[in-house]
Protein backbone atom coordinates (compact mmCIF):
# COMPACT_ATOMS: atom_id res chain seq x y z
CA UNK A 1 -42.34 -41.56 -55.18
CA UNK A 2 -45.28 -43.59 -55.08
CA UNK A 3 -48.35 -42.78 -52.62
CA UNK A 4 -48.47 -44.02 -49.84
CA UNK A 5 -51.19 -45.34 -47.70
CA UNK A 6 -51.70 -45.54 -43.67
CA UNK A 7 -54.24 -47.77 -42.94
CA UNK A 8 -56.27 -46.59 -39.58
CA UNK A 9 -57.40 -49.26 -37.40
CA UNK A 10 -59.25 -47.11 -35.02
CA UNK A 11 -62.54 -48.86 -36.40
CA UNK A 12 -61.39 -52.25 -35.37
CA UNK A 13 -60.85 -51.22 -31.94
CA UNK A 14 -64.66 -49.39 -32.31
CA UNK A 15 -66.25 -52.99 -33.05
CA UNK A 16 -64.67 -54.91 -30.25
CA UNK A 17 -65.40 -52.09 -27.95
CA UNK A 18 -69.13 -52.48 -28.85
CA UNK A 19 -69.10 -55.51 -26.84
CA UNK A 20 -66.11 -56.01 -25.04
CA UNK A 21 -65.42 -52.50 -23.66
CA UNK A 22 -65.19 -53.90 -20.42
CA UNK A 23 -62.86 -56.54 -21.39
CA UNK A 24 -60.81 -55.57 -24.17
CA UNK A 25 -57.78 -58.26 -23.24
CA UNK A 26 -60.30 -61.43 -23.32
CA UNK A 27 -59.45 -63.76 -24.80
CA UNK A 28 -62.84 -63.69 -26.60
CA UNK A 29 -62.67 -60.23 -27.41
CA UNK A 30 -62.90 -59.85 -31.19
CA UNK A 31 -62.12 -58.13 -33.80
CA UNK A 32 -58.37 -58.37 -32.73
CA UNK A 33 -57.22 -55.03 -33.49
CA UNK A 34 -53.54 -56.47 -34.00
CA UNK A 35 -54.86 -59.05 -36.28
CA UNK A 36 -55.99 -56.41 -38.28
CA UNK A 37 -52.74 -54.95 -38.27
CA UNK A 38 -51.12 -57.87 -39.73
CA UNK A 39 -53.57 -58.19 -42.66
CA UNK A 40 -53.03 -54.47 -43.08
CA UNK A 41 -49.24 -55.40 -43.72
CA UNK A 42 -50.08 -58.17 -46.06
CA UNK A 43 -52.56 -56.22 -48.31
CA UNK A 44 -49.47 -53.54 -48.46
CA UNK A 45 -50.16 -50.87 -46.07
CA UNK A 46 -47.48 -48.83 -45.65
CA UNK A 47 -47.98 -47.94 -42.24
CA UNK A 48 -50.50 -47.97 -39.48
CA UNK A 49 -52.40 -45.17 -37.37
CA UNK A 50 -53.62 -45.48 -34.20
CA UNK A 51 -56.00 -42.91 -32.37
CA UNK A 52 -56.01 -43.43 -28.53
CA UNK A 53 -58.17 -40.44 -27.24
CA UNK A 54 -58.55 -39.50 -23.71
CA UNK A 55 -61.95 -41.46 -23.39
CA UNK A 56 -60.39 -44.55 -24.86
CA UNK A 57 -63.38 -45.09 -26.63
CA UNK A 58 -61.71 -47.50 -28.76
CA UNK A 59 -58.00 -47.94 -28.95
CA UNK A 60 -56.56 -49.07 -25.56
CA UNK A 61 -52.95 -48.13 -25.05
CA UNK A 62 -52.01 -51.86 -25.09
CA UNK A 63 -53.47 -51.91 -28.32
CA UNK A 64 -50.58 -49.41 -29.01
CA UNK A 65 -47.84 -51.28 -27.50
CA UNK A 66 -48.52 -54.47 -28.92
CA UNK A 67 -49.00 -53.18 -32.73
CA UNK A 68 -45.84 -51.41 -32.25
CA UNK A 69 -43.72 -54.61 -31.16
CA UNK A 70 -45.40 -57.03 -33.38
CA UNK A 71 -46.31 -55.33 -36.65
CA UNK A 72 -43.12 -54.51 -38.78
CA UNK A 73 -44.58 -50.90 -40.28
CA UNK A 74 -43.90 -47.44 -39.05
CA UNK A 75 -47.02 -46.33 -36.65
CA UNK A 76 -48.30 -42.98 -36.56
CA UNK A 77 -49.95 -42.26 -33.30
CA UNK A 78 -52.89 -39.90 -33.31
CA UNK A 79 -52.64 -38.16 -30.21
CA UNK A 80 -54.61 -34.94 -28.83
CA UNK A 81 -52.02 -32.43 -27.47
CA UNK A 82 -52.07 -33.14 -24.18
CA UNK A 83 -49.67 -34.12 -21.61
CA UNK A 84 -50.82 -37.83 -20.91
CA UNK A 85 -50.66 -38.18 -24.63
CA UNK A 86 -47.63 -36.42 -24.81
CA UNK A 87 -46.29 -39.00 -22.44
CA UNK A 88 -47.83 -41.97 -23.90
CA UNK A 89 -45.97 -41.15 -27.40
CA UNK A 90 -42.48 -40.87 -25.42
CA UNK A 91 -43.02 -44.13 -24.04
CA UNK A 92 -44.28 -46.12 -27.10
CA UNK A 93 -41.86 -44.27 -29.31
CA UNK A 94 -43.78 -44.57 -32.64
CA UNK A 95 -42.32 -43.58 -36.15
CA UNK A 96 -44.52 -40.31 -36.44
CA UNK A 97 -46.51 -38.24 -34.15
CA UNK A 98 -49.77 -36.60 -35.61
CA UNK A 99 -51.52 -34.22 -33.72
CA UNK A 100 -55.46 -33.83 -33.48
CA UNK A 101 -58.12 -31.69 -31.45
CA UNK A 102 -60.25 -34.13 -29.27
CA UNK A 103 -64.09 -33.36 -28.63
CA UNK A 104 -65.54 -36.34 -26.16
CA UNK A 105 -69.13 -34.86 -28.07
CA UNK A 106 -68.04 -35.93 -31.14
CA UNK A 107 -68.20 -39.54 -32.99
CA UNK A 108 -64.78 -38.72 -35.03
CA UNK A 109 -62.61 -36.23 -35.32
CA UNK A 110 -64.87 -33.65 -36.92
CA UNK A 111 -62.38 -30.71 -38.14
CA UNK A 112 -58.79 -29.33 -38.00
CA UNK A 113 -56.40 -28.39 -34.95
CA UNK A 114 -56.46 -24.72 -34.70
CA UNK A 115 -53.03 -24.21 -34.54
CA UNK A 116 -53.33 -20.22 -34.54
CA UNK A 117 -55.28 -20.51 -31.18
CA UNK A 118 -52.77 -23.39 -29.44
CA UNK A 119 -49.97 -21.93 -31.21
CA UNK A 120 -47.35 -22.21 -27.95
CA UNK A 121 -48.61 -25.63 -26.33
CA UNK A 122 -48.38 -26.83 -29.74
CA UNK A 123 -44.98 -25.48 -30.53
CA UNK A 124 -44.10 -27.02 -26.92
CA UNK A 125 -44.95 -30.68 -27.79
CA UNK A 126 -43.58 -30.58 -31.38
CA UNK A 127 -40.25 -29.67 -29.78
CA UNK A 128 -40.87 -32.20 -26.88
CA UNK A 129 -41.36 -35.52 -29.44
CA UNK A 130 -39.11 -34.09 -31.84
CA UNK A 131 -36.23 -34.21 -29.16
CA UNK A 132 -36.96 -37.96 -28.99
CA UNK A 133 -36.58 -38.85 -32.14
CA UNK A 134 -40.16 -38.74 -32.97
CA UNK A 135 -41.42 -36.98 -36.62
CA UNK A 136 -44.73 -34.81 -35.82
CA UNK A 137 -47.39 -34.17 -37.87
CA UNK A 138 -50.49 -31.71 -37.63
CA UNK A 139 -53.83 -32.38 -38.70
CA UNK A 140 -55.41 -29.07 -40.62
CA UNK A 141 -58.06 -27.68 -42.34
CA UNK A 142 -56.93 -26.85 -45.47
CA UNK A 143 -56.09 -23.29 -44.32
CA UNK A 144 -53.56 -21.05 -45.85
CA UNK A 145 -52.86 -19.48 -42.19
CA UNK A 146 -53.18 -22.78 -40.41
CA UNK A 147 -50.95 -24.18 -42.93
CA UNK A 148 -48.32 -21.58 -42.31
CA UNK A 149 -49.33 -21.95 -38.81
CA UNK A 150 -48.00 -25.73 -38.61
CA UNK A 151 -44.81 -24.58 -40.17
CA UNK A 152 -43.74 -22.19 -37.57
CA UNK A 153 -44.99 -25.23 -35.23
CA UNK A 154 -41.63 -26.66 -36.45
CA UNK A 155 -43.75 -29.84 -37.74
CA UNK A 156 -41.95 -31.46 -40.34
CA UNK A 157 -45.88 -32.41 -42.07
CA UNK A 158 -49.46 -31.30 -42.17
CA UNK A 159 -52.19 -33.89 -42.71
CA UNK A 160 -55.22 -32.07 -44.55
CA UNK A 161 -58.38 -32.62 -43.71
CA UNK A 162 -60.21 -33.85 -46.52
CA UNK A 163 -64.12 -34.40 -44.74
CA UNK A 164 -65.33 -30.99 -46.35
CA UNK A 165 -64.34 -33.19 -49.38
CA UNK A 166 -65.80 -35.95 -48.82
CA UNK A 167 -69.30 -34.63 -47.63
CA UNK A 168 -69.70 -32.28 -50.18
CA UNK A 169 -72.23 -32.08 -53.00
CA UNK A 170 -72.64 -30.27 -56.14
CA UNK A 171 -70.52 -26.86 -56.69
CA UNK A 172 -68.95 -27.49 -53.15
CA UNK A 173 -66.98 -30.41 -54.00
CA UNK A 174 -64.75 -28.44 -56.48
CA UNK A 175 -65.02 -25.50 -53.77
CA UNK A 176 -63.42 -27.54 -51.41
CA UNK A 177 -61.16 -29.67 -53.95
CA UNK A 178 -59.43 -26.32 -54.51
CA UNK A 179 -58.72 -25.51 -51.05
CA UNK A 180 -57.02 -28.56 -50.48
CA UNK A 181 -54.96 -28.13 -53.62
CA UNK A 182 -53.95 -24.31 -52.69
CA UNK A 183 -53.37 -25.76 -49.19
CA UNK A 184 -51.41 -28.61 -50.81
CA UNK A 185 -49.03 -26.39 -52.57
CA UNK A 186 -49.02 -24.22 -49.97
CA UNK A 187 -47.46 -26.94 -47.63
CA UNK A 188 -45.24 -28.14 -50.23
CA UNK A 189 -43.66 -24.36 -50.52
CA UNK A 190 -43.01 -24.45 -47.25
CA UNK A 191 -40.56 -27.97 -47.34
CA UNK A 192 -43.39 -29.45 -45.04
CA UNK A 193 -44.67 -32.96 -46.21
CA UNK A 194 -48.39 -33.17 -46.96
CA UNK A 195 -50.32 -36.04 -46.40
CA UNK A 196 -54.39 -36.30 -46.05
CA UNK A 197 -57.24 -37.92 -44.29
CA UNK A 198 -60.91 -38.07 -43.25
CA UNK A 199 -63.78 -39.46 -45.41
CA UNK A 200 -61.60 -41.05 -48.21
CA UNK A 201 -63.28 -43.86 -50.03
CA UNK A 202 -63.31 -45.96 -52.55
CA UNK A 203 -65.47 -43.62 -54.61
CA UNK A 204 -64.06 -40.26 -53.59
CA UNK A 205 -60.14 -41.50 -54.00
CA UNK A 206 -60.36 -40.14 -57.94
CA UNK A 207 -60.67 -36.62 -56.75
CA UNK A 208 -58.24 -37.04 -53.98
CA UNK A 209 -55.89 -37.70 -56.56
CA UNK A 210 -56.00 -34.53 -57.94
CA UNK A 211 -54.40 -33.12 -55.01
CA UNK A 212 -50.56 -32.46 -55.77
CA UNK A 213 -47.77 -33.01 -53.83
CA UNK A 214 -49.33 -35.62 -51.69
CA UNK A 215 -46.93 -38.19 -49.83
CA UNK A 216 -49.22 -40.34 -47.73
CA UNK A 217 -53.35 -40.84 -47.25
CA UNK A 218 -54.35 -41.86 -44.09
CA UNK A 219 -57.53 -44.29 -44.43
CA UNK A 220 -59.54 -46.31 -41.77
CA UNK A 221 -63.58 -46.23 -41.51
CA UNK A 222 -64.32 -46.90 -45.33
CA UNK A 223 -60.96 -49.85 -45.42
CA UNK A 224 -62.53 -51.80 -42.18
CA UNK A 225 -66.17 -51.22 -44.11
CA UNK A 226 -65.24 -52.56 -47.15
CA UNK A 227 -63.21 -55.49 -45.07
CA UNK A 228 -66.54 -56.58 -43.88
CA UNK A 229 -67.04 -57.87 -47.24
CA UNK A 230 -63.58 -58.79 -48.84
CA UNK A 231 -61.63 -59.55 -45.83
CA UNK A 232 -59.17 -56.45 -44.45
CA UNK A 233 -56.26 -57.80 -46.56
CA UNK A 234 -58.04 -57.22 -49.81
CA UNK A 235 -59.84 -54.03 -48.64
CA UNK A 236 -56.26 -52.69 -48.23
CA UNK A 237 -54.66 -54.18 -51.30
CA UNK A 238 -58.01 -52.90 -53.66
CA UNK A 239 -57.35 -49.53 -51.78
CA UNK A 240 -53.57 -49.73 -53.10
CA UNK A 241 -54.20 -50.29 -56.53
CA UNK A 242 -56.68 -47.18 -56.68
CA UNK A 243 -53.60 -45.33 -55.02
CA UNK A 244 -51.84 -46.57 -57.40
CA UNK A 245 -52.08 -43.90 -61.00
CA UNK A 246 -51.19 -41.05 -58.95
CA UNK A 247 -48.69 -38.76 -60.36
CA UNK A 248 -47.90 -36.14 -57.95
């Protein structure tokens, strides 16, 4: 199976917000996040991810709702494990559910849920989506015990958190290039599908490959960067093709 690649628009919804915060349905209001989803689809995303935190510092929930009548990909909705997320996702009904710890402090998600420590609200809203229909994801460290963690969740995939990666220097980037591939395989043991996110670029996507048993990256801040250059359709579609020589 080939890699596949979810392209995060959160970043969109981050520039209009710069200016139109207040007014995120003008007419004038611009980037249009659902534009961007469409050029997403033609560059060959394979699906889209949406973040709408509790702040709504960026994505508005009728960003949500319009991306996930108009734009013909499955949508994976970020959402912290809350209830008025929890509700949110039952309404909009997306494809997968992937769950992330929310800090209003921080500019992006800066690490890992702790699944250990939220073990039975997690457990909870896994079941809760899952009885709608809806797949659920985790997003993890790459932790041995959070990995196994996320399995007795019931969550049919992990997303691995691949920052530690993608800041790292020197000996620390094959440090943490090994924990992701024991995590990896670790994951993969357990029948859970692994997929991976935070801080992949265009540069660090070689060593990303060397991951194994990866099914899907999740991408967003370096695509919409490099869009500011090529255009988002080609951002995506250049992304692809460096997707494109992994072997599993």
């Amino acid at each position: 199976m080939p890699l596949l690649l979810g392209v995060n628009l959160d970043h969109v919804a981050t520039l209009r917000q710069a200016r139109y915060a207040r007014t995120p349905d003008s007419p004038n209001a611009e980037p249009c996040v659902l534009q961007a989803g469409h050029d997403s689809l033609a560059g060959g995303a394979d699906s889209l991810t949406l973040h709408v935190r509790g702040d709504r510092r960026h994505m508005q929930e009728a960003d949500a709702f319009r991306i996930r009548a108009e734009v013909p990909l499955p949508l994976n909705f970020e959402m912290g494990v809350t209830e008025e997320m929890a509700g949110m996702a039952l309404k909009l009904k997306p494809d997968f559910v992937c769950l992330v710890p929310e800090n209003r402090m921080e500019i992006t998600t800066e690490g890992g849920l702790n699944v250990l420590a939220g073990f039975d609200k997690i457990r909870m809203v896994v079941a809760r989506l899952q009885d709608a229909g809806i797949k659920v994801s985790i997003f993890i460290d790459p932790d041995l015990k959070q990995v196994e963690a996320a399995g007795e969740a019931c969550a049919e995939m992990i997303e691995l958190h691949t920052g530690c990666l993608a800041n790292a220097t020197g000996d620390a980037v094959e440090a943490e290039l090994a924990r992701l591939i024991a995590a990896a395989r670790e994951g993969h043991a357990a029948a859970l599908q692994v997929n991976a996110g935070h801080g992949i670029n265009y540069s660090n996507i070689a060593r990303i490959l060397e991951i194994p048993h990866l099914a899907e990256l999740n991408i967003g801040h370096s695509i919409v960067s490099r869009a500011m250059r090529v255009g988002m359709t080609a951002a995506v579609r250049e992304m692809k093709a460096l997707m494109a020589p992994y072997s599993g």
